[in-house]
Structure formats: C-alpha cells, structure tokens
C-alpha atoms as a PDB file:
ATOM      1  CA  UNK A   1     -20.807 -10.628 -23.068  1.00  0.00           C
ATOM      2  CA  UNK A   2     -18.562  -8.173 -20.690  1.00  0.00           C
ATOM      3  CA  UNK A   3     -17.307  -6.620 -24.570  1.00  0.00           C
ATOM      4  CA  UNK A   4     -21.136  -5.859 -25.501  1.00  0.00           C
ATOM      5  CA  UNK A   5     -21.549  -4.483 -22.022  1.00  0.00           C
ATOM      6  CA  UNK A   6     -18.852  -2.403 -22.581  1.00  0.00           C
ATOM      7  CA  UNK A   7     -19.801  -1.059 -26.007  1.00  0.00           C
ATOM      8  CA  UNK A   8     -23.061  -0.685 -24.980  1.00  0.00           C
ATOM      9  CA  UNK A   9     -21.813   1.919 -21.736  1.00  0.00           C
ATOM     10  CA  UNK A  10     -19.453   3.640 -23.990  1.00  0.00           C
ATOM     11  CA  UNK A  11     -22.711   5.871 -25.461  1.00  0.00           C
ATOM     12  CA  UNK A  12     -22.635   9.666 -24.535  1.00  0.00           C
ATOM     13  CA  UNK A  13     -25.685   9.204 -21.985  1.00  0.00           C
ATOM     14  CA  UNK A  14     -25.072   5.776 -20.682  1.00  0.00           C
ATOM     15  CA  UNK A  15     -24.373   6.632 -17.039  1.00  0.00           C
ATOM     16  CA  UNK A  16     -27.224   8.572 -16.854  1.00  0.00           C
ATOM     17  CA  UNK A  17     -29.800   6.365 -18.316  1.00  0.00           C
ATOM     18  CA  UNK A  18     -29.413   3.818 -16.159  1.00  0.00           C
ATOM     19  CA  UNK A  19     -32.573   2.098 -14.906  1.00  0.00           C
ATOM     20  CA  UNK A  20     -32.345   2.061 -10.744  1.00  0.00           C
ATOM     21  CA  UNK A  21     -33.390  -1.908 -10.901  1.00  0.00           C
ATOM     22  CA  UNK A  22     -29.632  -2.332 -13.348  1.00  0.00           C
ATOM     23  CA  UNK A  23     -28.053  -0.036 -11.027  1.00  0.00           C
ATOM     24  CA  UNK A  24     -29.073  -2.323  -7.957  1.00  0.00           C
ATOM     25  CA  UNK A  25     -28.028  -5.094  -9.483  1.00  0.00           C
ATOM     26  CA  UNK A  26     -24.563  -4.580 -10.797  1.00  0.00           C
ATOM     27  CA  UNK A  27     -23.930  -3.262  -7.887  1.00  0.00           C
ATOM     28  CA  UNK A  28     -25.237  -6.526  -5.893  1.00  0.00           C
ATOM     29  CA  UNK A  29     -23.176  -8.275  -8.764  1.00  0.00           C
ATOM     30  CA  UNK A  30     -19.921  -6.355  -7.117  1.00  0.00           C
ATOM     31  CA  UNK A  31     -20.835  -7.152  -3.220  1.00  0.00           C
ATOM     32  CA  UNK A  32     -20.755 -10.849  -4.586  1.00  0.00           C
ATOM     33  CA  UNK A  33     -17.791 -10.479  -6.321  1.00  0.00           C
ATOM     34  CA  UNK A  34     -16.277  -8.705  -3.314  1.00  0.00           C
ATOM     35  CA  UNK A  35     -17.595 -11.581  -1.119  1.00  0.00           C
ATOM     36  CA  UNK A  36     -15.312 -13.848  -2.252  1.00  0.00           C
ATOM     37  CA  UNK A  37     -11.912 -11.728  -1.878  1.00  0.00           C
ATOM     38  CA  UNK A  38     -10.805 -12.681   1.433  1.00  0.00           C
ATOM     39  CA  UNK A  39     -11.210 -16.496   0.890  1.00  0.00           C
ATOM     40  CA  UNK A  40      -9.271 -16.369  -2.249  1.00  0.00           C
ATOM     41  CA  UNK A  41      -6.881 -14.400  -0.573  1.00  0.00           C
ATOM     42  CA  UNK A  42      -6.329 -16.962   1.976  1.00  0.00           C
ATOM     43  CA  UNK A  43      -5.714 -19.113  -0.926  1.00  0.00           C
ATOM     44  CA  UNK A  44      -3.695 -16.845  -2.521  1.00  0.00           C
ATOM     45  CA  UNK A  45      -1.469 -16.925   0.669  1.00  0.00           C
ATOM     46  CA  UNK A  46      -0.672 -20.863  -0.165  1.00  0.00           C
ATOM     47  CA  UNK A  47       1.175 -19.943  -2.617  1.00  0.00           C
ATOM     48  CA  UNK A  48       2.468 -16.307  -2.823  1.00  0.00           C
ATOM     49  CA  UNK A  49       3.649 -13.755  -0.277  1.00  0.00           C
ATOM     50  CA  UNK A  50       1.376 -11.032   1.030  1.00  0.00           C
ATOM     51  CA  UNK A  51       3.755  -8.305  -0.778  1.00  0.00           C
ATOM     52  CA  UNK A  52       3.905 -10.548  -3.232  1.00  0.00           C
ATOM     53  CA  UNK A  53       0.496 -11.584  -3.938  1.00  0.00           C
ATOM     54  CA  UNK A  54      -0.774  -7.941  -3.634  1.00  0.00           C
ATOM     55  CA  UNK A  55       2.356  -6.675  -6.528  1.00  0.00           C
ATOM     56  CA  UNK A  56       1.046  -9.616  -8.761  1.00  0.00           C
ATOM     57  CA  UNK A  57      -2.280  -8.979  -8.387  1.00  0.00           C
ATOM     58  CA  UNK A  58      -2.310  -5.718  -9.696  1.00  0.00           C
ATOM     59  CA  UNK A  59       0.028  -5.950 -12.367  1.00  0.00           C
ATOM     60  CA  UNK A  60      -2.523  -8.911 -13.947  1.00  0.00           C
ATOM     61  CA  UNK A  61      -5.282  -6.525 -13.317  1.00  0.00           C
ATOM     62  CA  UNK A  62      -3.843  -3.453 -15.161  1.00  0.00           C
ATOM     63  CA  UNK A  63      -2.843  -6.111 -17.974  1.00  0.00           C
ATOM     64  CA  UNK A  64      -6.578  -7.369 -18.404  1.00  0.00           C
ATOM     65  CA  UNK A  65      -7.660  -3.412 -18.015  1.00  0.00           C
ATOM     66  CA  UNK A  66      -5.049  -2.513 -20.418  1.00  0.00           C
ATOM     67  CA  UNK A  67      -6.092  -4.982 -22.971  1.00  0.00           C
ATOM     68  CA  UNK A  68      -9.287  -3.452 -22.819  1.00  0.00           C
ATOM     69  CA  UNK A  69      -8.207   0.126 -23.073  1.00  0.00           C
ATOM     70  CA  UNK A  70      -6.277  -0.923 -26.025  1.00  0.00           C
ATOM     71  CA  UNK A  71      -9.109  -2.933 -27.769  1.00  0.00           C
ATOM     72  CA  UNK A  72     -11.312   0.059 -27.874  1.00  0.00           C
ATOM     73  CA  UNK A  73      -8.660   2.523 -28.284  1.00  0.00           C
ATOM     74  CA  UNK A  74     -10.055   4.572 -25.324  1.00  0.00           C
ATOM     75  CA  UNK A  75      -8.178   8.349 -25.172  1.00  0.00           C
ATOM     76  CA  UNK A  76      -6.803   9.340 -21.773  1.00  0.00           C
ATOM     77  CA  UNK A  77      -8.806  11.046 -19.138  1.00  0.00           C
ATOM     78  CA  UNK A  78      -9.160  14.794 -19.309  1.00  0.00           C
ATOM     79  CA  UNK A  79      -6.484  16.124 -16.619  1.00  0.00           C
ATOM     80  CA  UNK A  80      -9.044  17.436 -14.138  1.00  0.00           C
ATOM     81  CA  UNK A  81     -10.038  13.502 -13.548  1.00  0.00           C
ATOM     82  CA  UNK A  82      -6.029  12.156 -12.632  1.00  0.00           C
ATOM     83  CA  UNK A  83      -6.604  13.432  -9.207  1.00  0.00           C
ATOM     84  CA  UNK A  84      -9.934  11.316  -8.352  1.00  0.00           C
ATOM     85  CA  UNK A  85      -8.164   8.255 -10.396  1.00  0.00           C
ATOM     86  CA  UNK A  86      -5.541   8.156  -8.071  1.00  0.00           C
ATOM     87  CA  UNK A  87      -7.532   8.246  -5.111  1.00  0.00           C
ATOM     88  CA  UNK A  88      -9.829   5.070  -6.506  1.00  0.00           C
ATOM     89  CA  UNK A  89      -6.001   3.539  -7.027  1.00  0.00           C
ATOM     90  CA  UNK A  90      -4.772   4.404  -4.026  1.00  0.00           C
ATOM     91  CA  UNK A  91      -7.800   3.166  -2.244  1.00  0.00           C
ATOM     92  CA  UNK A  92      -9.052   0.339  -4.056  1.00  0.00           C
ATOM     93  CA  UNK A  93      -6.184  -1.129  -6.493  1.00  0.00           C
ATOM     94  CA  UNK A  94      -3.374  -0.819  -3.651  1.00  0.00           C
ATOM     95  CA  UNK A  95      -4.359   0.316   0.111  1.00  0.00           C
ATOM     96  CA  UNK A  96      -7.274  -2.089   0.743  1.00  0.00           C
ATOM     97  CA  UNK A  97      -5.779  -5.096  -1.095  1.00  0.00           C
ATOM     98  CA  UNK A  98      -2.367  -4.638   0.982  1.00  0.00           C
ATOM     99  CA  UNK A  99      -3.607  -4.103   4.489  1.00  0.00           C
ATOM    100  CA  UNK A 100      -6.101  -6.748   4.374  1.00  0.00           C
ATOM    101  CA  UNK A 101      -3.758  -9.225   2.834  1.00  0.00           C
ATOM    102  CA  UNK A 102      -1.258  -8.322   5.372  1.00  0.00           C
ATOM    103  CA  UNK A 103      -4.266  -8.165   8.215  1.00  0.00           C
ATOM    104  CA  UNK A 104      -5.060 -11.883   6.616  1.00  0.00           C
ATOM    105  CA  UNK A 105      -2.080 -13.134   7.869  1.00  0.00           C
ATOM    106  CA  UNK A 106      -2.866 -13.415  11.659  1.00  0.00           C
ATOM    107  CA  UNK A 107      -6.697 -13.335  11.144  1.00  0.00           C
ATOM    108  CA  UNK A 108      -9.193 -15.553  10.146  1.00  0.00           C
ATOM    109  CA  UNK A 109     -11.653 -14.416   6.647  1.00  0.00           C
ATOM    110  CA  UNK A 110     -14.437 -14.499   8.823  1.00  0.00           C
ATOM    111  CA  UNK A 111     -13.036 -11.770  11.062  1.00  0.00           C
ATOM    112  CA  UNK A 112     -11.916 -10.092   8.797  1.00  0.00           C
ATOM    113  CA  UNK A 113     -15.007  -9.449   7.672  1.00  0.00           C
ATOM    114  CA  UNK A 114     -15.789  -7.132  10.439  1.00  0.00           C
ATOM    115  CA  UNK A 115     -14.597  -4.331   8.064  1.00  0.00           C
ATOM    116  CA  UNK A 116     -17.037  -5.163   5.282  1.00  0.00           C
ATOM    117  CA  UNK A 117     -19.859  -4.332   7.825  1.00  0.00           C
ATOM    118  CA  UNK A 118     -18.708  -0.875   8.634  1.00  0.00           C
ATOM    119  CA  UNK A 119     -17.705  -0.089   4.740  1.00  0.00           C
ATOM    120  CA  UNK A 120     -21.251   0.840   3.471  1.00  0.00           C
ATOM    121  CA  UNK A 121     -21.722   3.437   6.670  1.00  0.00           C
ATOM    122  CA  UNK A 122     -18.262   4.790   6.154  1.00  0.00           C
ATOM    123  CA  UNK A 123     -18.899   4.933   2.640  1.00  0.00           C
ATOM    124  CA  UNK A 124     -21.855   6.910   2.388  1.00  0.00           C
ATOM    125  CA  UNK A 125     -19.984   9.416   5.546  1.00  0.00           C
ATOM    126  CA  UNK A 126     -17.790  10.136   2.733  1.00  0.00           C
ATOM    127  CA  UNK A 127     -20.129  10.246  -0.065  1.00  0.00           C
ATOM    128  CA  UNK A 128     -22.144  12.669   2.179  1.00  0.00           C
ATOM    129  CA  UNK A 129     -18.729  15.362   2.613  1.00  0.00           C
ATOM    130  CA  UNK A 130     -17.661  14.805  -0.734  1.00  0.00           C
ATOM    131  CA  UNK A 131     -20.937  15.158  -2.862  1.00  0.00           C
ATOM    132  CA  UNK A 132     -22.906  17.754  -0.132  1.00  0.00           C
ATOM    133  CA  UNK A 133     -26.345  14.717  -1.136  1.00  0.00           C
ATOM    134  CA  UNK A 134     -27.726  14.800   2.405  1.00  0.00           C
ATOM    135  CA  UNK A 135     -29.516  11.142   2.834  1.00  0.00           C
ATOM    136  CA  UNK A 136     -32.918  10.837   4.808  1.00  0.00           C
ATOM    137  CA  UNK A 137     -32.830  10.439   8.448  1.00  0.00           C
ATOM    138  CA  UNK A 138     -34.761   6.826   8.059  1.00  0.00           C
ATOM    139  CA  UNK A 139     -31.749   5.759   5.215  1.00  0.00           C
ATOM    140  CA  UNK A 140     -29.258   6.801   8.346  1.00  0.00           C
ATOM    141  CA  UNK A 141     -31.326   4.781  11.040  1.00  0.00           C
ATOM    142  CA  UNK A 142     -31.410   1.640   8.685  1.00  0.00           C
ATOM    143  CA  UNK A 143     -27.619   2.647   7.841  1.00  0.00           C
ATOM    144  CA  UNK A 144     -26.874   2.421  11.625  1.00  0.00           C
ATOM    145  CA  UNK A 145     -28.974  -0.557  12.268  1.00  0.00           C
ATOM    146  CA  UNK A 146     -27.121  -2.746   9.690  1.00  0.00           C
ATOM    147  CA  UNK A 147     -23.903  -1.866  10.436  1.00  0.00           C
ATOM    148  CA  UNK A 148     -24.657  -2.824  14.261  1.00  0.00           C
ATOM    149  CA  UNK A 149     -26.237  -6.137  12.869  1.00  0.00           C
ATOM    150  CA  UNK A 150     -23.485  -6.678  11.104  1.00  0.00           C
ATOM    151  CA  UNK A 151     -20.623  -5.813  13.634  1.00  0.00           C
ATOM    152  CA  UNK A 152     -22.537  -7.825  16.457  1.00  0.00           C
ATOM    153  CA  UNK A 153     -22.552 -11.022  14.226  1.00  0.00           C
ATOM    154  CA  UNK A 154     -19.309 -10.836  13.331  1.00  0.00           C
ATOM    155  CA  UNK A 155     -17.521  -9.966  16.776  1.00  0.00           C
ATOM    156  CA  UNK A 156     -19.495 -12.916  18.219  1.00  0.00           C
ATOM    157  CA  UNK A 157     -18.550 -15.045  14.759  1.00  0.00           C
ATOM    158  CA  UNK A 158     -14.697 -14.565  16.031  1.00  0.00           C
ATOM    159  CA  UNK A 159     -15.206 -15.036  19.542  1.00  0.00           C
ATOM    160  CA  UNK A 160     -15.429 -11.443  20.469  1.00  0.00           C
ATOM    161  CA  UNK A 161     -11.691 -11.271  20.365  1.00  0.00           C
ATOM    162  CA  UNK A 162      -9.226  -8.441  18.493  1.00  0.00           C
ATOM    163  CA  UNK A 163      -6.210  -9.246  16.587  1.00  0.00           C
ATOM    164  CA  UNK A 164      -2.974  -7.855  15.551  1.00  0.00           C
ATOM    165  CA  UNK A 165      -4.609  -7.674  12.255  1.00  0.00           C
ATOM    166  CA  UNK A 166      -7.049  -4.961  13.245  1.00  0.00           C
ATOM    167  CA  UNK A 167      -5.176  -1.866  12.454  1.00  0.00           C
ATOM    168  CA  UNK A 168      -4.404  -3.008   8.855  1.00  0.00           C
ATOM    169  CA  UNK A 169      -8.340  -3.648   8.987  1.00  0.00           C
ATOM    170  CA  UNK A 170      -9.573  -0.662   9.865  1.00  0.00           C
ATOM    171  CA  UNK A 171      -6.886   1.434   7.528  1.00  0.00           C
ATOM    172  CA  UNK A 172      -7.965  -0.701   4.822  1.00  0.00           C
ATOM    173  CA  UNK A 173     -11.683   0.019   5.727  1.00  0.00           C
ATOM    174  CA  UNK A 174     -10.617   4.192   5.470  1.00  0.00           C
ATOM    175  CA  UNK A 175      -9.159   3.871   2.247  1.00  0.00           C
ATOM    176  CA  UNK A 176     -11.753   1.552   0.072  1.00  0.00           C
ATOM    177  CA  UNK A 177     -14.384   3.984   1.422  1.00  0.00           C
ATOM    178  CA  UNK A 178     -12.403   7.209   0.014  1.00  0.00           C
ATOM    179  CA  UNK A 179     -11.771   4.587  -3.184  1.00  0.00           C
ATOM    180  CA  UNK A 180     -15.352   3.673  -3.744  1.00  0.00           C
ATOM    181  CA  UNK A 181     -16.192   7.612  -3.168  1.00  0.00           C
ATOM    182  CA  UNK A 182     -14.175   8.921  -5.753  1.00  0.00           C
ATOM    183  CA  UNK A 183     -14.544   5.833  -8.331  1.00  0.00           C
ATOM    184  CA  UNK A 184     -19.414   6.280  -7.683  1.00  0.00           C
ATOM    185  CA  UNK A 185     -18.115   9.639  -8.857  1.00  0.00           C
ATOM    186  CA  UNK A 186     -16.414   9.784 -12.010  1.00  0.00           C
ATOM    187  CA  UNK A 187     -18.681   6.532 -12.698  1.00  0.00           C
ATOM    188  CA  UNK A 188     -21.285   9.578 -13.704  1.00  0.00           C
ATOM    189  CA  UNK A 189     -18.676  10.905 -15.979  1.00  0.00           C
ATOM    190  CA  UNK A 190     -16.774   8.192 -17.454  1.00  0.00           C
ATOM    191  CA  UNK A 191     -17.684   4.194 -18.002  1.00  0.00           C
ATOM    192  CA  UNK A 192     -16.883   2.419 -14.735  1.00  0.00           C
ATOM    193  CA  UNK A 193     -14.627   0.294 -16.768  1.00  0.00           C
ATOM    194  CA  UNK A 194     -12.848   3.040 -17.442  1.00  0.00           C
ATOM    195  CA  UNK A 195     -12.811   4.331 -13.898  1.00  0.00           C
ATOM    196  CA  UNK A 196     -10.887   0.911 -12.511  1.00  0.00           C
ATOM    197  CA  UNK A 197      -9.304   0.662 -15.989  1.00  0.00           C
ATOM    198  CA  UNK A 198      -7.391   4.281 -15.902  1.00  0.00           C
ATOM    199  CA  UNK A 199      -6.805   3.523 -11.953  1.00  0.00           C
ATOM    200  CA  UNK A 200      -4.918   0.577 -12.677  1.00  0.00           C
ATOM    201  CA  UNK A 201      -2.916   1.482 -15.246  1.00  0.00           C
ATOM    202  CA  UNK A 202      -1.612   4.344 -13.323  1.00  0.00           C
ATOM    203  CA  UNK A 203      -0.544   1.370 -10.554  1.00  0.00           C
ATOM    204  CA  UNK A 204       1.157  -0.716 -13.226  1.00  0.00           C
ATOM    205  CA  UNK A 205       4.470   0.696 -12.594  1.00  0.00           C
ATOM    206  CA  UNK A 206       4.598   0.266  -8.989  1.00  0.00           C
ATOM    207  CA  UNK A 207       2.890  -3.124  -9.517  1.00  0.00           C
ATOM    208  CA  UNK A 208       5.599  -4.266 -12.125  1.00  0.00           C
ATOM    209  CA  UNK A 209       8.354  -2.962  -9.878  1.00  0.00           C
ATOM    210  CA  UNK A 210       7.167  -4.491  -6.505  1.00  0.00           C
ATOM    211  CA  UNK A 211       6.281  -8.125  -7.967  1.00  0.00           C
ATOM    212  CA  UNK A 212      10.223  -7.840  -9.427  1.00  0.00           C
ATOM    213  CA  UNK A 213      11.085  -7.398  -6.150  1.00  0.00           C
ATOM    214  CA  UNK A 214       8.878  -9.313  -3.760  1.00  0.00           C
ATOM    215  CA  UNK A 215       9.258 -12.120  -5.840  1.00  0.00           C
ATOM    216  CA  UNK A 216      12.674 -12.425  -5.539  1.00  0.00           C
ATOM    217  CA  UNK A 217      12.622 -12.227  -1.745  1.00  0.00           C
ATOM    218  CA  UNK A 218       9.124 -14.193  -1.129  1.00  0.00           C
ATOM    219  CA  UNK A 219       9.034 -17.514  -1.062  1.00  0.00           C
ATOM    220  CA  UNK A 220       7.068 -18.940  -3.966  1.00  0.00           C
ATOM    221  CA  UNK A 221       4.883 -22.833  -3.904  1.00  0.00           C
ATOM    222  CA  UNK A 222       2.432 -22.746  -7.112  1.00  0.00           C
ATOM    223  CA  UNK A 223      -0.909 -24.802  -6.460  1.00  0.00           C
ATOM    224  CA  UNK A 224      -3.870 -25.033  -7.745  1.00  0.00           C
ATOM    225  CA  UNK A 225      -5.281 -22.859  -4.986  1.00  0.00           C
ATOM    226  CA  UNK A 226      -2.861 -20.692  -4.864  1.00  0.00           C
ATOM    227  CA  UNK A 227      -2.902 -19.841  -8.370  1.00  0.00           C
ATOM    228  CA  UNK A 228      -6.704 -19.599  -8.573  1.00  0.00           C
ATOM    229  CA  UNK A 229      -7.313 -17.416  -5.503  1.00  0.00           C
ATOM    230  CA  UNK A 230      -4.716 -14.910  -7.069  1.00  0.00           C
ATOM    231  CA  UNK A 231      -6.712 -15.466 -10.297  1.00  0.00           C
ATOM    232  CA  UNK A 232      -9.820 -14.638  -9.039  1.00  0.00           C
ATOM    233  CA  UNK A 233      -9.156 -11.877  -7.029  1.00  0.00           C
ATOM    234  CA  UNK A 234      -7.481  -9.826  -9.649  1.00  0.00           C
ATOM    235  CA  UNK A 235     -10.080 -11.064 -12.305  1.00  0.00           C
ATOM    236  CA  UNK A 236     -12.980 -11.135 -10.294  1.00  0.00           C
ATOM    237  CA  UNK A 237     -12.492  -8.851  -7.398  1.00  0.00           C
ATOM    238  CA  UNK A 238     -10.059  -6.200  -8.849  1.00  0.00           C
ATOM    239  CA  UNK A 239     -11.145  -5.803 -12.402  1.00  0.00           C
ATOM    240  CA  UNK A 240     -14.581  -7.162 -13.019  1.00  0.00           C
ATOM    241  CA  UNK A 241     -16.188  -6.653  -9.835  1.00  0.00           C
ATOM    242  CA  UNK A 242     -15.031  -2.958  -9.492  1.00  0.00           C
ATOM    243  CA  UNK A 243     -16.617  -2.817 -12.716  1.00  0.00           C
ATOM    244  CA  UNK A 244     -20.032  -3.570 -12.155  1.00  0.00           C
ATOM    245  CA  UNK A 245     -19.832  -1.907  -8.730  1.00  0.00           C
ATOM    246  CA  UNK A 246     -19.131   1.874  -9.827  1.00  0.00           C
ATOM    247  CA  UNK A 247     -21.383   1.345 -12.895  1.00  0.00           C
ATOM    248  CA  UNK A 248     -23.950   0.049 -10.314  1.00  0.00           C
ATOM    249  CA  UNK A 249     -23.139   3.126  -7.889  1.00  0.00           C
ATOM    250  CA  UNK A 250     -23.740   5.527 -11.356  1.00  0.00           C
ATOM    251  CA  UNK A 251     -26.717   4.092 -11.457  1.00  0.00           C
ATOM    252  CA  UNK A 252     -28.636   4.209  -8.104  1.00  0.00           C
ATOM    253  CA  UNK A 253     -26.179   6.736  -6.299  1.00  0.00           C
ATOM    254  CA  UNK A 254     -22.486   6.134  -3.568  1.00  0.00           C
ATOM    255  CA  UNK A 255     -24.348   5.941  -0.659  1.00  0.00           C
ATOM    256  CA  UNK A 256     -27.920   3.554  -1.865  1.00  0.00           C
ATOM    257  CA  UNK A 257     -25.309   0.960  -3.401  1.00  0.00           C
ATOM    258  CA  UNK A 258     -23.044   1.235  -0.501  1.00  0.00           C
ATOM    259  CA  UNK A 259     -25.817  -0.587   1.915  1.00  0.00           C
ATOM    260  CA  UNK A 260     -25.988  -2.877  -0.094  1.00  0.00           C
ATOM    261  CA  UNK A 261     -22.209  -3.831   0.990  1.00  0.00           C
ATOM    262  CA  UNK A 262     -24.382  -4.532   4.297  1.00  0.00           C
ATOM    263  CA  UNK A 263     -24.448  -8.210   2.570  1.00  0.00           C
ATOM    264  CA  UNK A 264     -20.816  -8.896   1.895  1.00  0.00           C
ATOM    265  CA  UNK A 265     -19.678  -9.957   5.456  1.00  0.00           C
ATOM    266  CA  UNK A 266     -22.497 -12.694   5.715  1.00  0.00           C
ATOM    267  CA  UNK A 267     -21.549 -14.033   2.211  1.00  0.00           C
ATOM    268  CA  UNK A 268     -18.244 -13.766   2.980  1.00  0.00           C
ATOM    269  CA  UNK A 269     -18.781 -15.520   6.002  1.00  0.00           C
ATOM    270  CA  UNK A 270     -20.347 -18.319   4.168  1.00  0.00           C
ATOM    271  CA  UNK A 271     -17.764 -18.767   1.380  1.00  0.00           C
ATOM    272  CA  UNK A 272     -15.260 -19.309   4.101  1.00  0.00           C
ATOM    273  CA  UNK A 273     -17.207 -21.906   5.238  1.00  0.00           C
ATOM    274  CA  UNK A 274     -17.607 -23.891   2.039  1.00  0.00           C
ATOM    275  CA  UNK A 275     -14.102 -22.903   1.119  1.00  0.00           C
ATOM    276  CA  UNK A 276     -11.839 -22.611   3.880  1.00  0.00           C
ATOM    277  CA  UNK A 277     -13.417 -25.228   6.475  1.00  0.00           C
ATOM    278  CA  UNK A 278     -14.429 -22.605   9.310  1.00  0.00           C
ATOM    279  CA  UNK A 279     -17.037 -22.685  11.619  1.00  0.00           C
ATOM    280  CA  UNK A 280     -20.188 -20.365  11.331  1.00  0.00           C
ATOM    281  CA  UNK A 281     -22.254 -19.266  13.979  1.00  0.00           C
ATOM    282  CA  UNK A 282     -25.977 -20.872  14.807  1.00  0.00           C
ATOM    283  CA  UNK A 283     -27.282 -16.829  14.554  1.00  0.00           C
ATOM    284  CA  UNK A 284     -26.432 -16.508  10.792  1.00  0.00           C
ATOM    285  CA  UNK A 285     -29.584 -16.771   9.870  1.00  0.00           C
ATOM    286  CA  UNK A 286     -31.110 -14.386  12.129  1.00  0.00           C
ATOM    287  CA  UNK A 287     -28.475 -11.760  11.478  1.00  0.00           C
ATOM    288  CA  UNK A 288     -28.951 -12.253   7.403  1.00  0.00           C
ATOM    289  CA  UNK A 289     -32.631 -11.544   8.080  1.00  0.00           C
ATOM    290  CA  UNK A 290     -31.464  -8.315  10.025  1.00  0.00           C
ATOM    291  CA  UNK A 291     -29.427  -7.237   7.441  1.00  0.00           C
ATOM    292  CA  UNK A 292     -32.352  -7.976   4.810  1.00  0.00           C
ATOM    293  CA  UNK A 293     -34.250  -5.558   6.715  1.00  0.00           C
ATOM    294  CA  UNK A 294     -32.059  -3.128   6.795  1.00  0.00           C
ATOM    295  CA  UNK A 295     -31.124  -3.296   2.879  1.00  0.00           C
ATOM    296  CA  UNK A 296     -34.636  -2.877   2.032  1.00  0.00           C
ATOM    297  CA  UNK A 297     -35.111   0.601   4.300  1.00  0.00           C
ATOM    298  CA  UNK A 298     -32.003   1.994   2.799  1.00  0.00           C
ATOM    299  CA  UNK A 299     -32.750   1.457  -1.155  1.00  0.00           C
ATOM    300  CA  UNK A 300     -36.738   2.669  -0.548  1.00  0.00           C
ATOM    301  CA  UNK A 301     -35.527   5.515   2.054  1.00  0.00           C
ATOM    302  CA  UNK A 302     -34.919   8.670   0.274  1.00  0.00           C
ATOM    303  CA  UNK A 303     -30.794   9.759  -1.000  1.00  0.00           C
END
C-alpha cells in the first residue's frame, strides 16, 4: 500500500494536486504517529542507551529509506536542495530524537509532552519568517489559545513541577520546528518520502559511526519492549510518520498542519497511560475539547 502511495506521489504535479481533506489527513496520520514516540522511547530505554538508541535508530531508518530510494532508483537532489535537507536532518532525524531521549531520562512521557504543545505555534513562527505567508489574526488567536490549553494541561498533568530534562526539551522543541519548516517546504518540490528519505541518508554515516561506538560503551538488555519501541520509532515515527506529515504539510500548508500537532500531547498523554502505567489527570477531557476547538479555528481561519 505505502509502494502505490509512493508511485502514485512520484507524478510531476502530485504535490500540488493535493486535495486539502488528504492533506489534513496525512498530516493527522503523522501527529498519531508522532504520538506514540515518547512511550516507545521509554521502551526503547529498557533495552538500549539513550546515545545508543538514538545512533540505532537512525541508521534502521536510513536503511528502510534507502531501500526505497534504491527500489525506485530515485536520482539525487538538485544541489540547491542539500542545504534545506540538512536542516530537516539536523532537526528531525538527529536534534529532536537526541535531546528528548536524553530529556526522557529524568522525565516522565507525559511531561515531556509539554513540548509537543508549543511545537505547532513555534512551527508556524518559523514557517511565517521563512515563507513571508502571513496567517490571519483569528488562525493566531486560536494558535495562542491551543498552545495555552495545551501547556496548562500538561504543567498541571506533571504536577506543575520542572525537570532537569527541560533544557534538552525545549532545544529539541527549536530544532523539530526549523526541521518540520524546511522538510513542509521542499515537500512542494520533491515527494515527502523523498524529503525524510534524502535527510536520512545524509545521517547514515554519523548514525553507522555512533551506534559502533555507543554500543560498545552502552550497556545492552534485548526485550521484547525494548526492541519494539526502537522498532517503532524508527519505522513509525522516523520514516513513515515523517512521511505522511510533510506530504500532509504540501498539501494544506507548514503552519494549517502544524495546529494540528495541537493533538499530539493529549494522545501522547493517553498512550502513556495504556502503555507505560501513568496517571492522567480528571481535566483530560475538558482540555481535549479545548484543543478541538482550537483545531477547528485554525484549519477554517485563513493561511
């Protein structure tokens, strides 16, 4: 299914043709894929060490994105689009997935999750210097609104208390936003596939050379969560989620399918629940119905 989806993207005018309803919901296809990162990272951490985990997981990634590149014998990038690629690998394949796995040690998924709810404003900041689009005052309102919906919920979700883990949070919330920037993009000039697949290749060395390395100084206890969690997020997360994401953001625009990330914390907040035993708040409810609001303004509001 993901190979005819492929094909089907590689046509000359297939990131311009696409329908705003597919657009919204690839890129709601990411935010649930995303959701589910910093559980499986916690598993991941059962069995791997953050350095570790983070070299691994990028060096499966580029494989599966290599395999693909391969299969349809896609030609490099034209020159002028290395720059942008490294940003999205910078960002997305190594900055984000090493300060949050690092941040992951001391702090809980559901806290972590604080820097999900201040990714779709700080993504469409970006999106708004780097492309000169100018959003609606009502999309910035509803912008605002979420993100304080979401920030609230989640301080009082961890007790209202800061970690050590913080700074890697909010470094890693910097980066992914300049990531997802660049990647919504060169989505509009190359298949999204493409976009993560190029970005990860250009990683592979560094990921090759720093899983030779952590692994030999990082302890090492396969299990089955272990294994899965770094399965899934450099399957799901890394590979096939970024996919769907920046064809998503080709589709409806960076900074429409960056509210959408308005979701992510809540989900994520509920997969750590039903995956990793903790507690979730009594006003869950009321802030996913804040956030629902707030969604709706942003992808009606004009971009």
């Amino acid at each position: 299914m993901l190979l005819s989806c492929m094909r089907a993207q590689d046509s000359a005018t297939d990131t311009t043709s696409i329908a705003v309803g597919s657009g919204t919901l690839l890129a709601a296809l990411g935010v649930v894929a995303f959701s589910l990162t910093f559980p499986s990272t916690v598993w991941g951490l059962e069995s791997f060490g953050p350095w570790s985990l983070v070299a691994v997981r990028s060096a499966l990634a580029a494989t599966i994105a290599g395999t693909f590149l391969l299969a349809f014998r896609v030609p490099l990038p034209d020159r002028r689009h290395w720059a942008s690629l490294a940003t999205v690998a910078g960002g997305v394949v190594v900055g984000f997935p090493l300060l949050t796995t690092l941040a992951l040690q001391t702090s809980t998924s559901s806290h972590a999750a604080v820097v999900v709810g201040l990714l779709p404003l700080t993504t469409a900041a970006f999106a708004a210097l780097r492309t000169g689009r100018r959003p609606s005052r009502t999309f910035w309102a509803a912008a605002l609104a979420g993100a304080a919906v979401v920030i609230a919920f989640t301080v009082q979700q961890s007790g209202g208390a800061l970690h050590t883990g913080d700074l890697y949070l909010f470094g890693a919330l910097l980066v992914c936003a300049a990531g997802y920037t660049e990647g919504g993009r060169l989505a509009r000039q190359m298949p999204g596939w493409q976009v993560i697949g190029w970005a990860l290749i250009l990683c592979l060395p560094l990921a090759l050379a720093g899983s030779a390395v952590a692994l030999a100084y990082e302890p090492v206890h396969l299990g089955v969560r272990g294994v899965v969690g770094l399965v899934w997020v450099a399957a799901g997360s890394t590979f096939f989620g970024l996919y769907v994401w920046y064809r998503g953001m080709a589709g409806i625009g960076i900074a429409r399918a960056s509210q959408l990330q308005l979701a992510q914390p809540l989900l994520t907040l509920v997969w750590s629940v039903l995956l990793l035993g903790e507690e979730l708040s009594p006003a869950a409810p009321l802030a996913a119905v804040g956030v629902l609001v707030c969604i709706a303004v942003t992808q009606r509001s004009r971009t």
